[in-house]
Protein backbone atom coordinates (compact mmCIF):
# COMPACT_ATOMS: atom_id res chain seq x y z
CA UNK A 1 83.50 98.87 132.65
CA UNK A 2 80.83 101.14 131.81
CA UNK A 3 78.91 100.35 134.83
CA UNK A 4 81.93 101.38 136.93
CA UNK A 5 82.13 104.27 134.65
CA UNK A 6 78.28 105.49 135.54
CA UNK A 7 78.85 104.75 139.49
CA UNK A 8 81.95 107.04 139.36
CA UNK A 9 79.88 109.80 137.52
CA UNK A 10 76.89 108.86 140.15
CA UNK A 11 79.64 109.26 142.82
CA UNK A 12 80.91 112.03 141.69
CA UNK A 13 77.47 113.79 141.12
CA UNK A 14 76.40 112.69 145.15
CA UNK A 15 79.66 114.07 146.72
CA UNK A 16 78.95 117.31 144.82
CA UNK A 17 75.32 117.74 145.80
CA UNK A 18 75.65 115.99 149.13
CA UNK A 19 73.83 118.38 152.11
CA UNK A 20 76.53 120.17 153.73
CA UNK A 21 77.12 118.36 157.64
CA UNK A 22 76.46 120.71 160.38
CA UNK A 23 79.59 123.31 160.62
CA UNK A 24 81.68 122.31 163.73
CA UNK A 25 84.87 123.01 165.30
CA UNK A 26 86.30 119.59 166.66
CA UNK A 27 89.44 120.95 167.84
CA UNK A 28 88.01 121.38 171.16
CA UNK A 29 86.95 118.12 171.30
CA UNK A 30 88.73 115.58 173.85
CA UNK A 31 89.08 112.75 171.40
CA UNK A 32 88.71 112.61 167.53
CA UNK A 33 85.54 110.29 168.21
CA UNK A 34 83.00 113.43 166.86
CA UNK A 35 84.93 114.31 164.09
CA UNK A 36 85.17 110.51 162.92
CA UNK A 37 81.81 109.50 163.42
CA UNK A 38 80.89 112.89 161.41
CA UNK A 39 83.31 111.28 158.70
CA UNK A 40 80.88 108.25 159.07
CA UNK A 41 77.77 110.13 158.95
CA UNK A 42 78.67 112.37 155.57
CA UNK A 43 79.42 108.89 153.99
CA UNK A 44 76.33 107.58 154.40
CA UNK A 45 74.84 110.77 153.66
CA UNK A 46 76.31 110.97 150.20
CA UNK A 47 76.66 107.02 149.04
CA UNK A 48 72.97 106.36 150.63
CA UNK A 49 71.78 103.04 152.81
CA UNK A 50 73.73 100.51 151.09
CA UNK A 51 76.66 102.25 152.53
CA UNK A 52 78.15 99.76 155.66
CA UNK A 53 78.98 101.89 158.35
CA UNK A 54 80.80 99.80 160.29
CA UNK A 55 83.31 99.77 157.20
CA UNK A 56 83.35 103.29 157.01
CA UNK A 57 83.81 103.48 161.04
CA UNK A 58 86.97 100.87 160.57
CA UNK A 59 88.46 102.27 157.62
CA UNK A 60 87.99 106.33 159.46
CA UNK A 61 90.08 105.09 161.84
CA UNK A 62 92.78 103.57 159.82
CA UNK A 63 92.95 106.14 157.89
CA UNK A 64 92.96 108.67 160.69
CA UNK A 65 95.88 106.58 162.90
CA UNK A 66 98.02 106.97 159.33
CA UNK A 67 97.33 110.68 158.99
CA UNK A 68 98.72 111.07 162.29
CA UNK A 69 101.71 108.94 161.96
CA UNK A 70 102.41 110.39 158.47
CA UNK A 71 101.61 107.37 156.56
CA UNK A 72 100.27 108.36 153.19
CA UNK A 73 98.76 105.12 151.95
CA UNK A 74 96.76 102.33 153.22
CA UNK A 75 95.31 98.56 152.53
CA UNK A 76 91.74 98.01 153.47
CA UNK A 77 90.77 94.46 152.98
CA UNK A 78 87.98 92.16 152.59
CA UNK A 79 87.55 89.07 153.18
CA UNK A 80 84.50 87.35 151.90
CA UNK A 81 83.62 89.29 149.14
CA UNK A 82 80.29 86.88 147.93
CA UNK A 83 78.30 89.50 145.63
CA UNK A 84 80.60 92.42 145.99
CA UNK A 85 78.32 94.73 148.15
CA UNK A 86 81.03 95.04 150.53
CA UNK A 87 83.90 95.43 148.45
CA UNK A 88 81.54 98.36 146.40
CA UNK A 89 80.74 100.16 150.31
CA UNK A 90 84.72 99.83 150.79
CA UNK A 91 85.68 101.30 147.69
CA UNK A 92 83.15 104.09 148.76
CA UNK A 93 84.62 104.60 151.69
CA UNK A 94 88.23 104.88 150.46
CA UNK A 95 87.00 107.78 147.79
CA UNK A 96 85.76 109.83 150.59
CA UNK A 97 88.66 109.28 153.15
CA UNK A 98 91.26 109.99 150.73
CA UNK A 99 90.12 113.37 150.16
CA UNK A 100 88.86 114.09 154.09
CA UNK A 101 92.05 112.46 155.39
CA UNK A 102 94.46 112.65 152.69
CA UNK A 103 95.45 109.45 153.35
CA UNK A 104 95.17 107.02 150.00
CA UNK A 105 93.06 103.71 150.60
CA UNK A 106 93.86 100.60 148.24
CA UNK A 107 91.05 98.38 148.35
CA UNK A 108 91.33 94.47 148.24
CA UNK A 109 88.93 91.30 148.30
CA UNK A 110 89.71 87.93 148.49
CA UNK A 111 87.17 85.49 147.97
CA UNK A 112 87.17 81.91 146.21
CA UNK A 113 85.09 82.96 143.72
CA UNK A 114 82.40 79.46 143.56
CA UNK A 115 81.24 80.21 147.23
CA UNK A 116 82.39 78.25 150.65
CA UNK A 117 84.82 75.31 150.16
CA UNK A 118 83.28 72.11 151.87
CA UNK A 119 83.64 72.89 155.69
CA UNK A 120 86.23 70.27 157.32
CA UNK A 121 84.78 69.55 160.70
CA UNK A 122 82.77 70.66 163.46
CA UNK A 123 84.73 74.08 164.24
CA UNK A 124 83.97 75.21 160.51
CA UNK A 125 80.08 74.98 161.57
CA UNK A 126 78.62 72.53 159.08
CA UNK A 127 75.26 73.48 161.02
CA UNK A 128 75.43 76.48 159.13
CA UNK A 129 77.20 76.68 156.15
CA UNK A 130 78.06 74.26 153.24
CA UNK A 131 79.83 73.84 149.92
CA UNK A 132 79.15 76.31 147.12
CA UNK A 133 77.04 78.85 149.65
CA UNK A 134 77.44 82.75 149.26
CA UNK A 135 79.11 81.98 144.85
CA UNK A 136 80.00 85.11 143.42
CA UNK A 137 79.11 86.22 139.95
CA UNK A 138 82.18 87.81 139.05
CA UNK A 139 81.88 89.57 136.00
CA UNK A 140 78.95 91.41 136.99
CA UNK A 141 80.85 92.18 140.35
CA UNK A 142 83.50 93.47 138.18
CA UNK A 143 81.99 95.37 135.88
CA UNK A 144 80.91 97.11 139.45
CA UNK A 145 84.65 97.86 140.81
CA UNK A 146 86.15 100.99 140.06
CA UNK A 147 89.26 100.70 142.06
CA UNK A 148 89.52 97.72 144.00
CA UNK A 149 91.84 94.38 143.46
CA UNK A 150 90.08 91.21 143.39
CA UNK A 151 91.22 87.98 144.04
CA UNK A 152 90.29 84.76 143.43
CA UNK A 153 91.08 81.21 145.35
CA UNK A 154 90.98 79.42 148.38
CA UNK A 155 92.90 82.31 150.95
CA UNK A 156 95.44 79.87 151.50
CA UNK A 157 96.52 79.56 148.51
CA UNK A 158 96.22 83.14 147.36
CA UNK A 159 97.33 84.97 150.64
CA UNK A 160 100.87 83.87 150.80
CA UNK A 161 101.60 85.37 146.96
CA UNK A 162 99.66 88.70 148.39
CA UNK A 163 102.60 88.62 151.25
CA UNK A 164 105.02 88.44 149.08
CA UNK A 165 103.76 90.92 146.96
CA UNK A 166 104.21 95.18 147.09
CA UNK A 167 101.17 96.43 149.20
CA UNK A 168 100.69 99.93 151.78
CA UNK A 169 100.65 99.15 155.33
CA UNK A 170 97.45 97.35 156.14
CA UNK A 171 95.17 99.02 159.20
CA UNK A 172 91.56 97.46 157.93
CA UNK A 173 90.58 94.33 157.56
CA UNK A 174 86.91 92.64 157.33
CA UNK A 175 86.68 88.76 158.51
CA UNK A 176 83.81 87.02 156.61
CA UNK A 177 84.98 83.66 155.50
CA UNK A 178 82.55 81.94 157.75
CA UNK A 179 84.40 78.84 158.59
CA UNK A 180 86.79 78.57 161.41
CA UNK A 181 89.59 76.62 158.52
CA UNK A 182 89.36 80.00 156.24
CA UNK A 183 89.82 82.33 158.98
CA UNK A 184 93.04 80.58 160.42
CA UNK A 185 94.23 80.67 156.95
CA UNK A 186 93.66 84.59 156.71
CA UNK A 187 95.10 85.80 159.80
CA UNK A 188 98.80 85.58 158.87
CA UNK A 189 97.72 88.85 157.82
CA UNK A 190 98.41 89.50 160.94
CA UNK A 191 101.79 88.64 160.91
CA UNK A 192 103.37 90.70 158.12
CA UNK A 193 106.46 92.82 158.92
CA UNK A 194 106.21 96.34 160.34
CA UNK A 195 106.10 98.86 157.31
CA UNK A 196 103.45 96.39 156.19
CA UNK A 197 100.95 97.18 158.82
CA UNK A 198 99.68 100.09 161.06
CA UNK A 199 100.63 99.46 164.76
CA UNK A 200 96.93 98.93 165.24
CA UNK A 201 95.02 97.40 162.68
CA UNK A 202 91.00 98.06 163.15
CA UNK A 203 89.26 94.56 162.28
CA UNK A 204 85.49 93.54 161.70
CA UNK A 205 84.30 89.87 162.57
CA UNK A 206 81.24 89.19 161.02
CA UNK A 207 80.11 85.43 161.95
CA UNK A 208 80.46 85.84 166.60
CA UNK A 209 77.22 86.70 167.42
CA UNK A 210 73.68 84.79 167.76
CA UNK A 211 73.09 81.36 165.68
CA UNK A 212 75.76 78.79 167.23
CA UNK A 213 79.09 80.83 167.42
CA UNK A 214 81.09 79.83 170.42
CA UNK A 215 84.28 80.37 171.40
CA UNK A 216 85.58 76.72 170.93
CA UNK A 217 84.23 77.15 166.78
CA UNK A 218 84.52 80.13 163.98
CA UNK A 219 85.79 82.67 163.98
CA UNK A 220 85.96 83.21 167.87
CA UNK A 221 88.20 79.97 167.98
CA UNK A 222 90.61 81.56 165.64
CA UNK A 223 91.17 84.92 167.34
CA UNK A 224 91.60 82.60 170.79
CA UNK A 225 94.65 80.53 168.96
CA UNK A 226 95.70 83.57 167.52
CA UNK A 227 96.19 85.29 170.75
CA UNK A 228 97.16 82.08 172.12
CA UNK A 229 100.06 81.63 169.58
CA UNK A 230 101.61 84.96 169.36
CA UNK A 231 102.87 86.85 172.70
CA UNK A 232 103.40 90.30 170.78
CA UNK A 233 100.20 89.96 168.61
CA UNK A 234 96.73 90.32 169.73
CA UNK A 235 93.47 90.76 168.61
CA UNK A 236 91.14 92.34 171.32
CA UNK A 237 87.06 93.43 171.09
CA UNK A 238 86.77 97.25 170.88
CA UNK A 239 85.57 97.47 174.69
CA UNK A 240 82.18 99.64 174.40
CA UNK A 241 82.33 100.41 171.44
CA UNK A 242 78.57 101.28 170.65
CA UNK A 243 79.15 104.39 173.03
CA UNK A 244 82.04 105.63 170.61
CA UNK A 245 79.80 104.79 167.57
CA UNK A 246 77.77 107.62 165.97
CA UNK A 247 74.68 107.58 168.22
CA UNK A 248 71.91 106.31 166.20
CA UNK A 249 74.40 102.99 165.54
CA UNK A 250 74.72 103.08 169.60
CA UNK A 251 72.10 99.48 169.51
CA UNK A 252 73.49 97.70 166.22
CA UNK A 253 74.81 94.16 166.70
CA UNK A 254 77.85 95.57 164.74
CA UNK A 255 79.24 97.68 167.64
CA UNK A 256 79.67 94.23 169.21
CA UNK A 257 81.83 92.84 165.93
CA UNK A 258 84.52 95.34 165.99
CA UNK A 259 87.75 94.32 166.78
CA UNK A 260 91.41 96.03 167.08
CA UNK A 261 94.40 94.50 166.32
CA UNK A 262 97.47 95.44 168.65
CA UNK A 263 100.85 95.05 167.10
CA UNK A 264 102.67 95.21 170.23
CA UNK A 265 106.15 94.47 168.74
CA UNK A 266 105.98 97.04 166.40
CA UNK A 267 107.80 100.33 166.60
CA UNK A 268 104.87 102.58 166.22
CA UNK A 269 103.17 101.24 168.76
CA UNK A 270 103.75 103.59 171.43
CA UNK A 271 103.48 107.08 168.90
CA UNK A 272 100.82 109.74 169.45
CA UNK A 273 97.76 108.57 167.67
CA UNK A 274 95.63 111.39 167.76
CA UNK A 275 92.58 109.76 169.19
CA UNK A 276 92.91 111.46 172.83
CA UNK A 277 93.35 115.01 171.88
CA UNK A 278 93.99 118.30 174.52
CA UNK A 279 91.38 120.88 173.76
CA UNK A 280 92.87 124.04 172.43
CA UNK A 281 91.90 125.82 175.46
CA UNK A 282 94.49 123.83 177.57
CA UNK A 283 96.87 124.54 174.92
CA UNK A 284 96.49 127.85 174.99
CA UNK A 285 96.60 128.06 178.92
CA UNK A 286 99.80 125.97 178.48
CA UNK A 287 101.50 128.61 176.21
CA UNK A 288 100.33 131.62 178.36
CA UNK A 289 102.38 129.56 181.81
């Protein structure tokens, strides 16, 4: 508790002192892109390297698509938690959103809590993981947390009570189970009703690239029977996304891990999002006609 206490002072101290980002106007701007990856940038600036931005970049956008649909409170989740870095760069991220977007960001892990289960067969990538790899030390993790839930167990045990339970719309959610059997268990997620998610739920896949990801193993293999399985639900790479990234990002291997989530069925889906945006020059030629 005290440790939590000191990073929230720390915190607290860094958002005060933080350098002031280069005044802009973004209202010009054709798309909120600039003004989020600014969002991105001032997070880093004030929580230092350990800061993920590809969590910040997901949960900016989130938060954003909620501010514009007049959703005041979010779920960013984690799965995979392993030493807690993540679920510490989330709970970052959530502090400065909430006051940037006014939008309020509950943070929650899952993780088993003694490391992978044993994998089950050859699509859970025994090559590469096995039993008891990434443990967690949880009460040094949680003597870390300041605001996030954790919880412990095997996802498919824990994840249907979570369903079942009270929770904000979810519109982030970070995939790093590692095996193929976890991340089938997880995406029912997916599947919640409608004033339990954001009609477009940004998502970050850790385990596709390099090593010996394929699309018939992993986590690859579950987004295929996912899409496969549900005609109003898909999951779909963020096309390009390194050019949307703040520039200095534009080469990371992330860029290539980011995912959105459409929920085509529900009845948000088709509502102003904010992302494409008419300069205020057009709108002012539009008042003058």
């Amino acid at each position: 508790m005290k440790q939590a206490l000191r990073r929230r002072l720390r915190n607290l101290i860094l958002w005060a002192t933080a350098p002031e980002p280069a005044s802009r106007d973004f209202s010009r701007d054709l798309s909120a892109y600039p003004m989020l990856n600014a969002l991105v940038e001032e997070i880093g600036r004030v929580y230092g390297r350990e800061q993920r931005p590809y969590y910040s970049w997901g949960m900016a956008h989130a938060a954003y698509l909620a501010q514009n649909l007049s959703i005041p409170r979010i779920t960013a989740i984690e799965l995979g938690v392993a030493g807690g870095n993540g679920l510490v760069a989330m709970e970052n991220a959530a502090e400065y959103l909430g006051r940037a977007l006014d939008v309020t960001i509950d943070v929650v892990g899952f993780d088993s809590g003694a490391g992978l289960p044993q994998p089950q067969d050859m699509r859970d990538l025994p090559n590469l993981w096995s039993q008891g790899d990434f443990a967690m030390d949880e009460v040094a993790l949680r003597a870390r947390l300041q605001r996030a839930r954790l919880i412990l167990g095997l996802v498919e045990d824990t994840l249907p009570q979570f369903l079942a339970s009270d929770f904000a719309p979810i519109g982030f959610i970070s995939f790093d189970l590692d095996l193929y059997s976890a991340t089938v268990a997880a995406l029912p997620l997916l599947e919640t009703a409608h004033d339990r998610i954001l009609p477009r739920v940004q998502c970050y896949f850790d385990d596709i690239l390099g090593f010996t990801f394929a699309d018939f193993n992993g986590e690859r293999l579950a987004i295929h029977e996912f899409n496969e399985a549900h005609p109003r639900r898909k999951i779909s790479p963020i096309y390009g996304a390194r050019h949307y990234v703040p520039a200095r990002f534009g080469n990371a291997n992330w860029t290539e891990k980011l995912f959105l989530a459409h929920i085509l069925d529900h009845p948000r889906y088709t509502d102003y999002d904010g992302l494409v945006r008419t300069p205020q020059l057009d709108i002012d030629r539009q008042t003058r006609r």
